[in-house]
PDB file of N, CA and C in Angstrom:
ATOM      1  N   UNK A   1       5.597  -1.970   4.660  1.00  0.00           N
ATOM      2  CA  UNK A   1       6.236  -0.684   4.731  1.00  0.00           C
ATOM      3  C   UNK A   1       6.800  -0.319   3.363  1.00  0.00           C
ATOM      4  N   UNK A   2       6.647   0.928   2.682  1.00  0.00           N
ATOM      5  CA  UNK A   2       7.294   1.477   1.851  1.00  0.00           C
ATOM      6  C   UNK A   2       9.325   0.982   1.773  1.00  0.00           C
ATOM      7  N   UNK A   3       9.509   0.767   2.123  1.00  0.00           N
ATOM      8  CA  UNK A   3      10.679   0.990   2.624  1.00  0.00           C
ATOM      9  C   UNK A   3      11.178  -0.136   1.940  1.00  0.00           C
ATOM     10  N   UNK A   4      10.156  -1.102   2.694  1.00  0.00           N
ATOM     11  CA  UNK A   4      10.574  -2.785   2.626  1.00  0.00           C
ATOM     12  C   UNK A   4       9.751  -3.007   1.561  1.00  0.00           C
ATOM     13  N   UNK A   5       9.136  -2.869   0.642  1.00  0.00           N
ATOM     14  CA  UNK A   5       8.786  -2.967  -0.455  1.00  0.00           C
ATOM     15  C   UNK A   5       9.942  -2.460  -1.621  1.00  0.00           C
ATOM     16  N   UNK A   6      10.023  -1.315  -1.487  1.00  0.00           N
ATOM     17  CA  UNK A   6      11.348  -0.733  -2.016  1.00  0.00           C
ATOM     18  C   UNK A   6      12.513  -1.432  -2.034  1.00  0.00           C
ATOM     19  N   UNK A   7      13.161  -1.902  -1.015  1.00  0.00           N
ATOM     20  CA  UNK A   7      14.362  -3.054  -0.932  1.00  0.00           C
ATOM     21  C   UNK A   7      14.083  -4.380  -1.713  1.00  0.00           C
ATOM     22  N   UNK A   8      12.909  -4.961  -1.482  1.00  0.00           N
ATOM     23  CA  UNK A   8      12.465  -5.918  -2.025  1.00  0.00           C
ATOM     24  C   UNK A   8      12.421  -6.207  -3.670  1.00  0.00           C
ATOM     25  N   UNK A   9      11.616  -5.067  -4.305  1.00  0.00           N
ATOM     26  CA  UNK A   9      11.394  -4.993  -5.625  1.00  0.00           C
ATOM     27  C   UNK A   9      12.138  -4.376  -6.476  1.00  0.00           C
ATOM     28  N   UNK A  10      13.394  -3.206  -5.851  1.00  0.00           N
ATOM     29  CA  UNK A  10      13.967  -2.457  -6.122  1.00  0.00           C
ATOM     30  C   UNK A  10      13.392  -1.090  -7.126  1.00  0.00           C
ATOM     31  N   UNK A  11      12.411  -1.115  -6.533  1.00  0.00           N
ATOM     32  CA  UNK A  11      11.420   0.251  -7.153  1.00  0.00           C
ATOM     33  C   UNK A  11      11.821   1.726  -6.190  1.00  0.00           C
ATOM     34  N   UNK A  12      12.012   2.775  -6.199  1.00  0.00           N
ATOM     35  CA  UNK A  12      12.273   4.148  -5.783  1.00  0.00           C
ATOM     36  C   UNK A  12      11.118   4.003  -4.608  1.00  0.00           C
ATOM     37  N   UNK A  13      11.663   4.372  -3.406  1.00  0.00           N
ATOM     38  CA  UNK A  13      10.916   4.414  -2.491  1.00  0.00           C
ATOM     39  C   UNK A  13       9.426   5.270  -2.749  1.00  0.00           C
ATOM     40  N   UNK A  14       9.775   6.841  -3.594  1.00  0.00           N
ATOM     41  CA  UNK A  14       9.312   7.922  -3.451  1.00  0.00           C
ATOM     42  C   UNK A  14       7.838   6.711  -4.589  1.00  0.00           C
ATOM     43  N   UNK A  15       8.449   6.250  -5.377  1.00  0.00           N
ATOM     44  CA  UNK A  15       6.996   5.596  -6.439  1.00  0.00           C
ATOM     45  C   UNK A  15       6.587   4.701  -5.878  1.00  0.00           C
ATOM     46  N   UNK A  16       6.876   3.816  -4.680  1.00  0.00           N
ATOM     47  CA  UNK A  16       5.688   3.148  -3.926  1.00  0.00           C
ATOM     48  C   UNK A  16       5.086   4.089  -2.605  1.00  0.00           C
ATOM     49  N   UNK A  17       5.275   5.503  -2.718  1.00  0.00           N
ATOM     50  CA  UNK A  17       4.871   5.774  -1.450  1.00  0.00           C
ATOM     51  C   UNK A  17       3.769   6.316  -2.548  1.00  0.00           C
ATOM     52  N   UNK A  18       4.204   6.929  -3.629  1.00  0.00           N
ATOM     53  CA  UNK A  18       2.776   7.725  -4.679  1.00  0.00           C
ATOM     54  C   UNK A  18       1.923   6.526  -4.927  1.00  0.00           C
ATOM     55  N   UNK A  19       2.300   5.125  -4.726  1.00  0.00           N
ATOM     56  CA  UNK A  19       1.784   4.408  -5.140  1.00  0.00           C
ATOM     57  C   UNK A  19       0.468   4.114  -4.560  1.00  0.00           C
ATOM     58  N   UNK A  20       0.998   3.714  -3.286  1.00  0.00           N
ATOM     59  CA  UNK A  20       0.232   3.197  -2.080  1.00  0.00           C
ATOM     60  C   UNK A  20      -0.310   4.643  -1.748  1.00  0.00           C
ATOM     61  N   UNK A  21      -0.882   5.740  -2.409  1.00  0.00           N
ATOM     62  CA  UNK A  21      -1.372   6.726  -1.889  1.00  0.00           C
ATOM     63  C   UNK A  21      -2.264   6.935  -2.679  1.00  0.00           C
ATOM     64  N   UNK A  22      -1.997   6.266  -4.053  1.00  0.00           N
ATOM     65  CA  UNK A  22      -3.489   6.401  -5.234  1.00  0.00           C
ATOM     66  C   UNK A  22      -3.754   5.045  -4.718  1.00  0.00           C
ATOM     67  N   UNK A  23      -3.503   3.700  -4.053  1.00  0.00           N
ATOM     68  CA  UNK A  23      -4.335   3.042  -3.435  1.00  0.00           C
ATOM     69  C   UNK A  23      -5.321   2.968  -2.582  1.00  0.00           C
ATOM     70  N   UNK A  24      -4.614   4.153  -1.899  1.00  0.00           N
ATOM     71  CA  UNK A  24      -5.516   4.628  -0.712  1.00  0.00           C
ATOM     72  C   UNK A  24      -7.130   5.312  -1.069  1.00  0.00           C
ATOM     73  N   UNK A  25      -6.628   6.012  -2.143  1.00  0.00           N
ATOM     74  CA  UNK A  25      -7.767   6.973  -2.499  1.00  0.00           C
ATOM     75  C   UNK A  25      -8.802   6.389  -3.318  1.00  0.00           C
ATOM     76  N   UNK A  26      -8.469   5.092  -4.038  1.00  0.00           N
ATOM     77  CA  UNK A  26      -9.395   4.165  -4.177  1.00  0.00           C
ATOM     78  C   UNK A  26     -10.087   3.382  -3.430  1.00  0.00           C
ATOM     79  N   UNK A  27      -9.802   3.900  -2.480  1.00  0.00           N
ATOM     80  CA  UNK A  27     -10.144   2.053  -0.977  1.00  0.00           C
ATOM     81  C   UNK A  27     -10.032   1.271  -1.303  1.00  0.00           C
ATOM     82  N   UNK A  28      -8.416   0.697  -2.171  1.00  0.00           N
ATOM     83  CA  UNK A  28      -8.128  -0.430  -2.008  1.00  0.00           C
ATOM     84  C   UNK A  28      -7.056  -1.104  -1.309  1.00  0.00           C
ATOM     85  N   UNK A  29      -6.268  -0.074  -0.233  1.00  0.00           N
ATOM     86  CA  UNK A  29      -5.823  -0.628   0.791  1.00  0.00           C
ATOM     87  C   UNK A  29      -5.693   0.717   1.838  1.00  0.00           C
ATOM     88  N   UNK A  30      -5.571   0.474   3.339  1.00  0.00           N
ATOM     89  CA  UNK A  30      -5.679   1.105   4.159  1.00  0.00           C
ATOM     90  C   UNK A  30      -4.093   1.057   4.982  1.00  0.00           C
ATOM     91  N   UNK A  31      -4.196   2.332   5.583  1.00  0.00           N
ATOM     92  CA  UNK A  31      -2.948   2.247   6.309  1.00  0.00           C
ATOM     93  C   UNK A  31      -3.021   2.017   8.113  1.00  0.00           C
ATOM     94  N   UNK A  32      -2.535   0.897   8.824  1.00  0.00           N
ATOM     95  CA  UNK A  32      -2.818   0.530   9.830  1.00  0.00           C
ATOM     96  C   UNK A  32      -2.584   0.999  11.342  1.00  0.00           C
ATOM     97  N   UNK A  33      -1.770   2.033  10.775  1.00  0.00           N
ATOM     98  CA  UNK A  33      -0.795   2.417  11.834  1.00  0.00           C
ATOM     99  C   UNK A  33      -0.911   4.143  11.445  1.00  0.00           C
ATOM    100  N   UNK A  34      -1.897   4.996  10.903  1.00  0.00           N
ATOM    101  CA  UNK A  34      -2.044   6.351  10.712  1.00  0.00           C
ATOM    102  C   UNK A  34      -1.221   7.296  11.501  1.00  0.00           C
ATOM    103  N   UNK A  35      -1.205   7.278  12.703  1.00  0.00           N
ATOM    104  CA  UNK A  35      -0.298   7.961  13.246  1.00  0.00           C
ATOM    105  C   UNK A  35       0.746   7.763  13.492  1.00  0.00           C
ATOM    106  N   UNK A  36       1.951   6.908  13.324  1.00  0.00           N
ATOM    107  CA  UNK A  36       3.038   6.457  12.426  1.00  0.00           C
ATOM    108  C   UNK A  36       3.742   7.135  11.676  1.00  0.00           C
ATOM    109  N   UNK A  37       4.838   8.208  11.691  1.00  0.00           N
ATOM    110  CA  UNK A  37       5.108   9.017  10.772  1.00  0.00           C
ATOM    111  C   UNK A  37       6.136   7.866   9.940  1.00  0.00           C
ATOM    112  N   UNK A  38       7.031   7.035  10.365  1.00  0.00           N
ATOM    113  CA  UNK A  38       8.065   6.068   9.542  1.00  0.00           C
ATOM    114  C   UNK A  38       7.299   5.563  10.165  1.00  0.00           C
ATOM    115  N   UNK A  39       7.502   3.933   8.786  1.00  0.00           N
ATOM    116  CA  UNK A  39       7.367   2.679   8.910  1.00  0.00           C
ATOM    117  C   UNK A  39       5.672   2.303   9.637  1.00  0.00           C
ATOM    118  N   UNK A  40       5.123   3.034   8.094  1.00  0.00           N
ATOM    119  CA  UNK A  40       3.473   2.833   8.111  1.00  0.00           C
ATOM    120  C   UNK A  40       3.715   1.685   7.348  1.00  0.00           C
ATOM    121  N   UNK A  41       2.117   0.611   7.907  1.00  0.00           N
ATOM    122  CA  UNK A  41       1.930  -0.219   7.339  1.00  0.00           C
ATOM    123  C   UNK A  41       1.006  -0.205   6.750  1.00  0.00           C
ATOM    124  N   UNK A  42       0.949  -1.222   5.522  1.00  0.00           N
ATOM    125  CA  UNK A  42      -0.816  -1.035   5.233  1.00  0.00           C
ATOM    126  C   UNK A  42      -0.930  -2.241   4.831  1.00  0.00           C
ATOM    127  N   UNK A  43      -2.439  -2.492   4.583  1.00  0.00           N
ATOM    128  CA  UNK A  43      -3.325  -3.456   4.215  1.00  0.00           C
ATOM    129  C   UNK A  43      -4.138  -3.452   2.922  1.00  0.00           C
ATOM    130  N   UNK A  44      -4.898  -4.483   2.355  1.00  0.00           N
ATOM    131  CA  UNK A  44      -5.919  -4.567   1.968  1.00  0.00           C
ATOM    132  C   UNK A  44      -7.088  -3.760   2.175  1.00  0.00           C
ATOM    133  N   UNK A  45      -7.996  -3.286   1.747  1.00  0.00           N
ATOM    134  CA  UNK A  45      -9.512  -2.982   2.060  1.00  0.00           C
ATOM    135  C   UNK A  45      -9.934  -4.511   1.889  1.00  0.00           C
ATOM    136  N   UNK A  46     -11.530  -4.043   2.675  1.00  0.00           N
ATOM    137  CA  UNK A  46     -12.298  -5.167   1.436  1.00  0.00           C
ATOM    138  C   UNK A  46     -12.620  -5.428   0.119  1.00  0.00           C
ATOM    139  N   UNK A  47     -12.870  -3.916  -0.838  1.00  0.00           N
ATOM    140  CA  UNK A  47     -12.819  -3.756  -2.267  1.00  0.00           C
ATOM    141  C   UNK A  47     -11.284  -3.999  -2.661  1.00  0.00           C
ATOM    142  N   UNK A  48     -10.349  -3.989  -2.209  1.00  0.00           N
ATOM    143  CA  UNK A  48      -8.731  -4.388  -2.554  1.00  0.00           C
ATOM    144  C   UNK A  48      -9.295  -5.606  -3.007  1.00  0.00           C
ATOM    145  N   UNK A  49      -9.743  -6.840  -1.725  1.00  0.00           N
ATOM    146  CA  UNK A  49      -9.347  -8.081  -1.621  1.00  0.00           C
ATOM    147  C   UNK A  49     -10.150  -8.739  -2.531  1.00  0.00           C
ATOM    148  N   UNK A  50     -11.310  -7.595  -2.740  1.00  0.00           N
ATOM    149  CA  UNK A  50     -12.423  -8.387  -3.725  1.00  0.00           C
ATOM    150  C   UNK A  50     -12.002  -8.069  -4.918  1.00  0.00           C
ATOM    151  N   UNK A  51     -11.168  -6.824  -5.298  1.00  0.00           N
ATOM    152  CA  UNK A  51     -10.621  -6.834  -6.695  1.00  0.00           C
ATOM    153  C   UNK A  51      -9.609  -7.968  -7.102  1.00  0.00           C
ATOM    154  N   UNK A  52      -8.961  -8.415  -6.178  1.00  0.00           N
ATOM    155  CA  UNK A  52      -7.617  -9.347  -6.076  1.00  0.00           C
ATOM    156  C   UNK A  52      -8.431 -10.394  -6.917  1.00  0.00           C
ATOM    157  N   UNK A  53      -9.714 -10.931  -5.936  1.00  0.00           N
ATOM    158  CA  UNK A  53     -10.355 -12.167  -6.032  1.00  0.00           C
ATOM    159  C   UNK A  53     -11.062 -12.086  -7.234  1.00  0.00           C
ATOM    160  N   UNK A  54     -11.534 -11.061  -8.108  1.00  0.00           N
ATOM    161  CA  UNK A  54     -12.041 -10.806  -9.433  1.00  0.00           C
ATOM    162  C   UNK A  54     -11.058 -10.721 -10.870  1.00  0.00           C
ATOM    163  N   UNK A  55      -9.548 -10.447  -9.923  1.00  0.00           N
ATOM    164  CA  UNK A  55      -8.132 -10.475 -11.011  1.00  0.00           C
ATOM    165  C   UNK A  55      -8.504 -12.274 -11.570  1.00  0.00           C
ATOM    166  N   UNK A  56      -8.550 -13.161 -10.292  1.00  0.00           N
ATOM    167  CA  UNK A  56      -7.849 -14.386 -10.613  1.00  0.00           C
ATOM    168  C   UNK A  56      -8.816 -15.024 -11.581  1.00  0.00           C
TER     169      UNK A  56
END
């Protein structure tokens, strides 16, 4: 969740929600719960997990 990422890292909620929204538009992670207005979750894609696995 945005939210809980935000608490966590102490980054502005509003720049992990832009964040996780140019993620999206790459397909590199998906949101699991779309109709969810608070406390969307998201995931990985498969191109996410394969970029992850091409970082290391």
């Amino acid at each position: 969740m945005p939210s809980e990422i935000s608490k966590d890292t102490g980054i502005v909620q509003n720049h992990i929600s832009n964040t996780l929204r140019q993620l999206k538009d790459h397909d590199l992670v998906e949101c699991i719960n779309p109709e969810v207005r608070k406390g969307r979750l998201y995931r990985l894609t498969e191109n996410g997990e394969n970029l992850i696995k091409n970082l290391k």
